[in-house]
N, C-alpha and C. Protein backbone atom coordinates (compact mmCIF):
# COMPACT_ATOMS: atom_id res chain seq x y z
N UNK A 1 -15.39 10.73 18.37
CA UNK A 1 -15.75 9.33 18.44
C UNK A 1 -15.19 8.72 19.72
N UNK A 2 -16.24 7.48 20.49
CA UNK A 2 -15.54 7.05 21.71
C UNK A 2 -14.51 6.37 21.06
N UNK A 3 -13.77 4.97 22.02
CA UNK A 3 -12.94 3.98 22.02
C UNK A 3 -14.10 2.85 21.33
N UNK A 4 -15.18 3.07 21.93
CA UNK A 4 -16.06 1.85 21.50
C UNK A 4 -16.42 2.06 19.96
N UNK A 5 -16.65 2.93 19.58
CA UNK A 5 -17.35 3.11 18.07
C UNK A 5 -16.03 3.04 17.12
N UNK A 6 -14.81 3.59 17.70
CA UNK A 6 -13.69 3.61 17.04
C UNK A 6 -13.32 1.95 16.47
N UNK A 7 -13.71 0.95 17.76
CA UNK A 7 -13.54 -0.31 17.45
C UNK A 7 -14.24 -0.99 17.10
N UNK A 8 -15.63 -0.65 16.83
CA UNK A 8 -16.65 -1.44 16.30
C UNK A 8 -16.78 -0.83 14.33
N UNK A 9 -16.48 0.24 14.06
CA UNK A 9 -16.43 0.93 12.78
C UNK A 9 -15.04 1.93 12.35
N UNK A 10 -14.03 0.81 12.43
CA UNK A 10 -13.04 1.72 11.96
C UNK A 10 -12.68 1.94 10.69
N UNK A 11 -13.90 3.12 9.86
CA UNK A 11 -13.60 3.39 8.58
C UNK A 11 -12.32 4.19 8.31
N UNK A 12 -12.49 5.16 9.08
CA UNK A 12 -11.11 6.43 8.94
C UNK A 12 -9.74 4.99 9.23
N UNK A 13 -9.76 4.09 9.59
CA UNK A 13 -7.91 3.87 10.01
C UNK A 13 -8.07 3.05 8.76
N UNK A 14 -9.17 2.18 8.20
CA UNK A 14 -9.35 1.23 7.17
C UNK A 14 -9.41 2.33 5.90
N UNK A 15 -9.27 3.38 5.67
CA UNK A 15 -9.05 4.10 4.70
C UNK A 15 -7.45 4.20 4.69
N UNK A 16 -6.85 5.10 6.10
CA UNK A 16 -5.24 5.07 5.90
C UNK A 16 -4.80 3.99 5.85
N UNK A 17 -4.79 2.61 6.26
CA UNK A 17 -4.50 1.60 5.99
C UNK A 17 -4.55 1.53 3.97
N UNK A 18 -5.44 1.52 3.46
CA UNK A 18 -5.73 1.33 2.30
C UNK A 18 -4.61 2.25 1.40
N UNK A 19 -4.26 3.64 1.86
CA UNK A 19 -3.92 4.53 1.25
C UNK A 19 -2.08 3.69 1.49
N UNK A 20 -2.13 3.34 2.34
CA UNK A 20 -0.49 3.42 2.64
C UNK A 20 -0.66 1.87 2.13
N UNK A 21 -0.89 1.04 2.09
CA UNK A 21 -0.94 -0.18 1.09
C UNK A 21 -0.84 0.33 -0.65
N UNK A 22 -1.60 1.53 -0.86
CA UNK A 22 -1.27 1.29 -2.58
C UNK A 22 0.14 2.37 -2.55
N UNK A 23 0.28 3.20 -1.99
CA UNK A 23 1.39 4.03 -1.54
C UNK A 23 2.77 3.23 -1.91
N UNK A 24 2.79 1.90 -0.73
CA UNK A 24 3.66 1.18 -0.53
C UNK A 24 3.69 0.41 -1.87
N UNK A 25 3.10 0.05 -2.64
CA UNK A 25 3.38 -0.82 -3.59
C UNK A 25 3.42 0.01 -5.11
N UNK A 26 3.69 1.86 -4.62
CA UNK A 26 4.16 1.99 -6.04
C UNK A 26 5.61 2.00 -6.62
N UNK A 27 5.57 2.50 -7.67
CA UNK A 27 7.06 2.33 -8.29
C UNK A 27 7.77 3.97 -8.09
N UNK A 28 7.06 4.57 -7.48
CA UNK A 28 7.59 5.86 -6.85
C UNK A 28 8.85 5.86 -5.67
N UNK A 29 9.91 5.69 -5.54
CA UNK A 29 10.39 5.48 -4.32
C UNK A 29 9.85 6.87 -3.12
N UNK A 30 9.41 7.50 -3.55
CA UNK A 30 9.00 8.92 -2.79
C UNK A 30 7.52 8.37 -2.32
N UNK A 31 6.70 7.88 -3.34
CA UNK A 31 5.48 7.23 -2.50
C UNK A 31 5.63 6.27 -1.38
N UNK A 32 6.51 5.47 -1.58
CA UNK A 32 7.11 4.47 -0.88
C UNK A 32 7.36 5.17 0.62
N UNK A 33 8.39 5.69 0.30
CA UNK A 33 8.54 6.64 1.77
C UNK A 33 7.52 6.87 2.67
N UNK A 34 6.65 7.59 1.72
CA UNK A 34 5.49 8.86 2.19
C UNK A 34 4.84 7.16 3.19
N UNK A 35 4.51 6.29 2.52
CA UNK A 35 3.97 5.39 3.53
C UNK A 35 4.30 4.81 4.54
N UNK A 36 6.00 4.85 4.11
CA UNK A 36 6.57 4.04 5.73
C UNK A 36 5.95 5.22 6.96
N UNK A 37 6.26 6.60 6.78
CA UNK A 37 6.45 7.53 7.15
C UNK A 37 4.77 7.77 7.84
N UNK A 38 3.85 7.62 6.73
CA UNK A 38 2.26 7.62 7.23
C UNK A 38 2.07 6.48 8.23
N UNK A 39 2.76 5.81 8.12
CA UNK A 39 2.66 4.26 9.12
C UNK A 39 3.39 4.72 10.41
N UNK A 40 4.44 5.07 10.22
CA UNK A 40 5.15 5.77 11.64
C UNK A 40 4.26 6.81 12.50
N UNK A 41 3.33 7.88 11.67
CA UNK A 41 2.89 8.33 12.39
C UNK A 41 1.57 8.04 13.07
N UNK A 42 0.88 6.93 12.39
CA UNK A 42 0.08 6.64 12.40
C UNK A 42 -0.07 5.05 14.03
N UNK A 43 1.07 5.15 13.74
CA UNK A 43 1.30 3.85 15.02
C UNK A 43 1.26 3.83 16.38
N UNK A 44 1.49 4.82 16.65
CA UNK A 44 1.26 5.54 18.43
C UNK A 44 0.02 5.17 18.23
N UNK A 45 -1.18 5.65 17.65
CA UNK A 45 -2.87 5.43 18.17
C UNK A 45 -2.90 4.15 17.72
N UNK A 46 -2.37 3.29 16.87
CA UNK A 46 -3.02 2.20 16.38
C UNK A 46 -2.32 1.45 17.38
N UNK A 47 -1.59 1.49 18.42
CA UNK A 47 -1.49 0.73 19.36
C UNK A 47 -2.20 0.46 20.61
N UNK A 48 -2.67 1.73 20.72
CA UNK A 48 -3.72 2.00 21.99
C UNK A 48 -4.77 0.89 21.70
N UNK A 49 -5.07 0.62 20.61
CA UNK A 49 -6.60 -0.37 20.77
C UNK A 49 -6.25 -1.53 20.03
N UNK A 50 -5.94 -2.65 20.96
CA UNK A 50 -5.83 -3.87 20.51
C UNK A 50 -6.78 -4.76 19.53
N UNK A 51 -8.13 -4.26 19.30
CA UNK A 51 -8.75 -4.93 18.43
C UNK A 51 -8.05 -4.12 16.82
N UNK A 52 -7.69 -3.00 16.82
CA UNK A 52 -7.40 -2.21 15.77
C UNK A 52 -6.01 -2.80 15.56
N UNK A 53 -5.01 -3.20 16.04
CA UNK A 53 -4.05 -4.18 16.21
C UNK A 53 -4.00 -5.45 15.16
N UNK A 54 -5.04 -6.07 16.35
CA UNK A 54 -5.49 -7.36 15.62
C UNK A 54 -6.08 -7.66 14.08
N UNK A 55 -6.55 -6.53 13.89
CA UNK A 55 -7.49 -6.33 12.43
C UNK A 55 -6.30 -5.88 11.47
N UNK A 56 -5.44 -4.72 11.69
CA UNK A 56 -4.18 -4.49 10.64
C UNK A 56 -2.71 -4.36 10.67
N UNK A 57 -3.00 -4.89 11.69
CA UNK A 57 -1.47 -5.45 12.08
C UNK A 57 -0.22 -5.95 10.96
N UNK A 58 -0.76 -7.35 10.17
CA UNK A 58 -0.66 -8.10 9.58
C UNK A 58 -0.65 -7.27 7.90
N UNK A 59 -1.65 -6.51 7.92
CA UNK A 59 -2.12 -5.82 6.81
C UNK A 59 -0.94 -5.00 6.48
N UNK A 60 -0.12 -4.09 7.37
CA UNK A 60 0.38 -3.01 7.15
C UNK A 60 1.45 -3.44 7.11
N UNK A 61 1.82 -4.76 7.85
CA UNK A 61 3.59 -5.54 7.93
C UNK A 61 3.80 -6.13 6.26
N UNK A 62 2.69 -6.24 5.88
CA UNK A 62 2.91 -6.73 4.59
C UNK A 62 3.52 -5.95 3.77
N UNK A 63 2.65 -4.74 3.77
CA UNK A 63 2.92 -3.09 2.48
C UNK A 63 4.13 -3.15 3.05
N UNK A 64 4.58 -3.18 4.43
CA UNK A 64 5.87 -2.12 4.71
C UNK A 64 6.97 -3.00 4.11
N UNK A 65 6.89 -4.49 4.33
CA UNK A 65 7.56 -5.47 3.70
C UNK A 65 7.99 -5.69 2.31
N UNK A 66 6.62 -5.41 1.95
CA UNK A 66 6.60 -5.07 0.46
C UNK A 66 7.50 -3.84 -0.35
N UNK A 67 7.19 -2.79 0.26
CA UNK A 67 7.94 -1.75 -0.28
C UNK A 67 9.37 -1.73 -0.13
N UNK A 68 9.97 -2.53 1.46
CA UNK A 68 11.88 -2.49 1.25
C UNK A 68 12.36 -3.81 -0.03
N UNK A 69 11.23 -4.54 0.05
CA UNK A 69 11.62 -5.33 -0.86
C UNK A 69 11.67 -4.83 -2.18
N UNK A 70 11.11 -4.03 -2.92
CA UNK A 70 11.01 -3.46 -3.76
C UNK A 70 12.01 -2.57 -3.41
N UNK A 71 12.66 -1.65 -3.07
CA UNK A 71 13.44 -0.63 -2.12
C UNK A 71 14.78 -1.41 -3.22
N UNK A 72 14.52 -2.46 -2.39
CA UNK A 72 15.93 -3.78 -2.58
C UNK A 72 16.09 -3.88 -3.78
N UNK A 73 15.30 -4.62 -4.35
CA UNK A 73 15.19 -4.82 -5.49
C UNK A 73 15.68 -3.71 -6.55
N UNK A 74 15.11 -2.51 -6.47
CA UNK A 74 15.27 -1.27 -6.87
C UNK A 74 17.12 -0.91 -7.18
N UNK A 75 18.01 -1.21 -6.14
CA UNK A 75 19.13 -0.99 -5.90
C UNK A 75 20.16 -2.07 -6.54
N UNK A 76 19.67 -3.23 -6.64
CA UNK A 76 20.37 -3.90 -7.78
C UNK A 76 20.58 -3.90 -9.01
């Protein structure tokens, strides 16, 4: 796939996005992980294209947010 089709139809990153959102919000602390971890690797390319940025940026700060909070929570 070019840069252009990548940013006009990004099903494949809107799938890992999806996966590491329900990931992040289970009660697994090992799922939990597995997503920070899918997000880490996943962040080198999702930086290269600023519209892909702009679109889940926001999306993925949430899950990751979500899950230390739960993390937290977890430990009390």
């Amino acid at each position: 796939m070019t840069d252009k089709e990548i940013e006009e139809n990004p099903v494949n990153i809107k799938s890992l996005v999806r996966r590491i959102e329900s990931n992040s919000n289970h009660p697994d602390p090992f799922k939990r992980l597995s997503s920070v971890l899918c997000f880490n690797k996943i962040f080198a390319v999702l930086r290269e294209f600023d519209p892909l940025v702009d679109r889940f940026c926001l999306e993925i700060c949430y899950s990751v947010l979500q899950s230390l909070k739960m993390c937290y929570d977890q430990l009390e």
